[in-house]
Protein backbone atom coordinates (compact mmCIF):
# COMPACT_ATOMS: atom_id res chain seq x y z
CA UNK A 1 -5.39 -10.81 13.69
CA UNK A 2 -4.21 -9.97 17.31
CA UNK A 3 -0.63 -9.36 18.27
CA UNK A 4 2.09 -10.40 21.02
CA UNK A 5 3.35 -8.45 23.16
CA UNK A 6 6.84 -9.34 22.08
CA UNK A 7 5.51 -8.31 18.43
CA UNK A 8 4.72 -4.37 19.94
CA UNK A 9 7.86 -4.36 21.86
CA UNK A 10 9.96 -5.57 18.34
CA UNK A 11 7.81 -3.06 15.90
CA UNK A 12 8.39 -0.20 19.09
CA UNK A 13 12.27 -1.15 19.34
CA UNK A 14 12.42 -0.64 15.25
CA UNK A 15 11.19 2.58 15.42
CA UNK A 16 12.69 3.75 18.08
CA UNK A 17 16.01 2.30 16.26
CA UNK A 18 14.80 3.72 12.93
CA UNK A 19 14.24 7.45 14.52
CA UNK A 20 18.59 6.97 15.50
CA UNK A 21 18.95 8.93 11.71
CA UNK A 22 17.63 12.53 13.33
CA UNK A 23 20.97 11.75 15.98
CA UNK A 24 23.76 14.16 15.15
CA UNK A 25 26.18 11.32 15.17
CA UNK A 26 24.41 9.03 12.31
CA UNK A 27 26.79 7.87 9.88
CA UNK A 28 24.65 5.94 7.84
CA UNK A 29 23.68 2.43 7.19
CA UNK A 30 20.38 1.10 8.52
CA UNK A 31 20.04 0.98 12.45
CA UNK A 32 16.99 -0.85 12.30
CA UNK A 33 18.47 -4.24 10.17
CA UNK A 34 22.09 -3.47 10.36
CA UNK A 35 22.56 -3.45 6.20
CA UNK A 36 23.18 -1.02 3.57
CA UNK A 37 19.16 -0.11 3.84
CA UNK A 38 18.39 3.49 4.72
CA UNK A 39 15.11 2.96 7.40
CA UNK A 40 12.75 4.96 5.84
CA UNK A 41 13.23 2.28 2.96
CA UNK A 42 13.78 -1.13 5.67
CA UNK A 43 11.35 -3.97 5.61
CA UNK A 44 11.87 -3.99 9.47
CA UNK A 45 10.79 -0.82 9.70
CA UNK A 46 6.60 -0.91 10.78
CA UNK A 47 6.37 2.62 9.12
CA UNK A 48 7.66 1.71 5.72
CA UNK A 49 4.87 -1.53 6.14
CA UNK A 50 2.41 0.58 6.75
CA UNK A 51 3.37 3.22 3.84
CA UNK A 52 3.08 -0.11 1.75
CA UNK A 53 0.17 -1.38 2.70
CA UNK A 54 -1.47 2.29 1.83
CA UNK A 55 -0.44 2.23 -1.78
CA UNK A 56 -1.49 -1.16 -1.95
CA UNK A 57 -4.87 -0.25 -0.73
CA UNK A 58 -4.94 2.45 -3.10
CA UNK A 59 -4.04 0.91 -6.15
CA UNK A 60 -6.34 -1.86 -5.44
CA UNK A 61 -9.16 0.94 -4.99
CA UNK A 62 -8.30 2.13 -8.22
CA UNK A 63 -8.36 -0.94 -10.14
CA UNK A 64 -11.44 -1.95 -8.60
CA UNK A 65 -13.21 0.79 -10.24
CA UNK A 66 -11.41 0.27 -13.56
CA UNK A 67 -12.75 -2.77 -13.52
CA UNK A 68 -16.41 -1.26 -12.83
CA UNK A 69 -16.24 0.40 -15.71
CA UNK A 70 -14.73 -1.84 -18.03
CA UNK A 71 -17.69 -4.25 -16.92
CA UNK A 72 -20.06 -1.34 -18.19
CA UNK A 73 -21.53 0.17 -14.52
CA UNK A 74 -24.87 2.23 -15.28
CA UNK A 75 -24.95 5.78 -14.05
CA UNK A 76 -27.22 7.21 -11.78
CA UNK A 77 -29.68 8.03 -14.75
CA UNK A 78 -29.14 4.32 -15.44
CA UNK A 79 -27.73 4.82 -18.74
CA UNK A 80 -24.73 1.86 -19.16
CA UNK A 81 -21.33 3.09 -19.58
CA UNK A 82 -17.97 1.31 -20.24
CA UNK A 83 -16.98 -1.44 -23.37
CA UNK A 84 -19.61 -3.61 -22.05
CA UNK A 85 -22.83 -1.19 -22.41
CA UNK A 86 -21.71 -1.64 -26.47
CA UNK A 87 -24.19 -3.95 -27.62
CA UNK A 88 -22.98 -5.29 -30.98
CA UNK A 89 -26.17 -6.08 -33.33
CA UNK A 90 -26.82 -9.68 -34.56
CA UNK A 91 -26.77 -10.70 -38.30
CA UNK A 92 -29.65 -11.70 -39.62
């Protein structure tokens, strides 16, 4: 995915917006969207998108190997781990 340069300048002027809470004069509100928002917590804001997109990519990390190990992975010794390495046995 490539970006505009209108897209830098926008995500530039909402941080540069969102940084107006340090100013001695901030009475609240969000300066990035104009609502009720504080910026640290604005969808506008590229920072907060970018916190999200961590967590995101570490939850998804985590279930991923959840789900290796539900699917019974082998360990290094190749022994199998995990509800699937239980091998139920037949009736005869």
């Amino acid at each position: 995915m490539e970006f505009t340069e209108e897209q830098y300048d926008k995500a530039i002027q909402a941080l540069k917006d969102a940084k107006k809470v340090f100013d001695k004069d901030y009475k609240g509100g969000c300066p990035v969207c104009g609502g009720d928002c504080l910026p640290h917590q604005c969808g506008h804001n590229p920072l907060y998108a970018m916190k999200m997109c961590e967590e995101i990519s570490k939850a998804s990390e985590e279930l991923h190997h959840k789900l290796h190990v539900l699917s019974g992975v082998h360990t290094y010794m190749g022994e199998p781990i995990g509800p699937n390495a239980i091998r139920v046995p037949k009736k005869e």
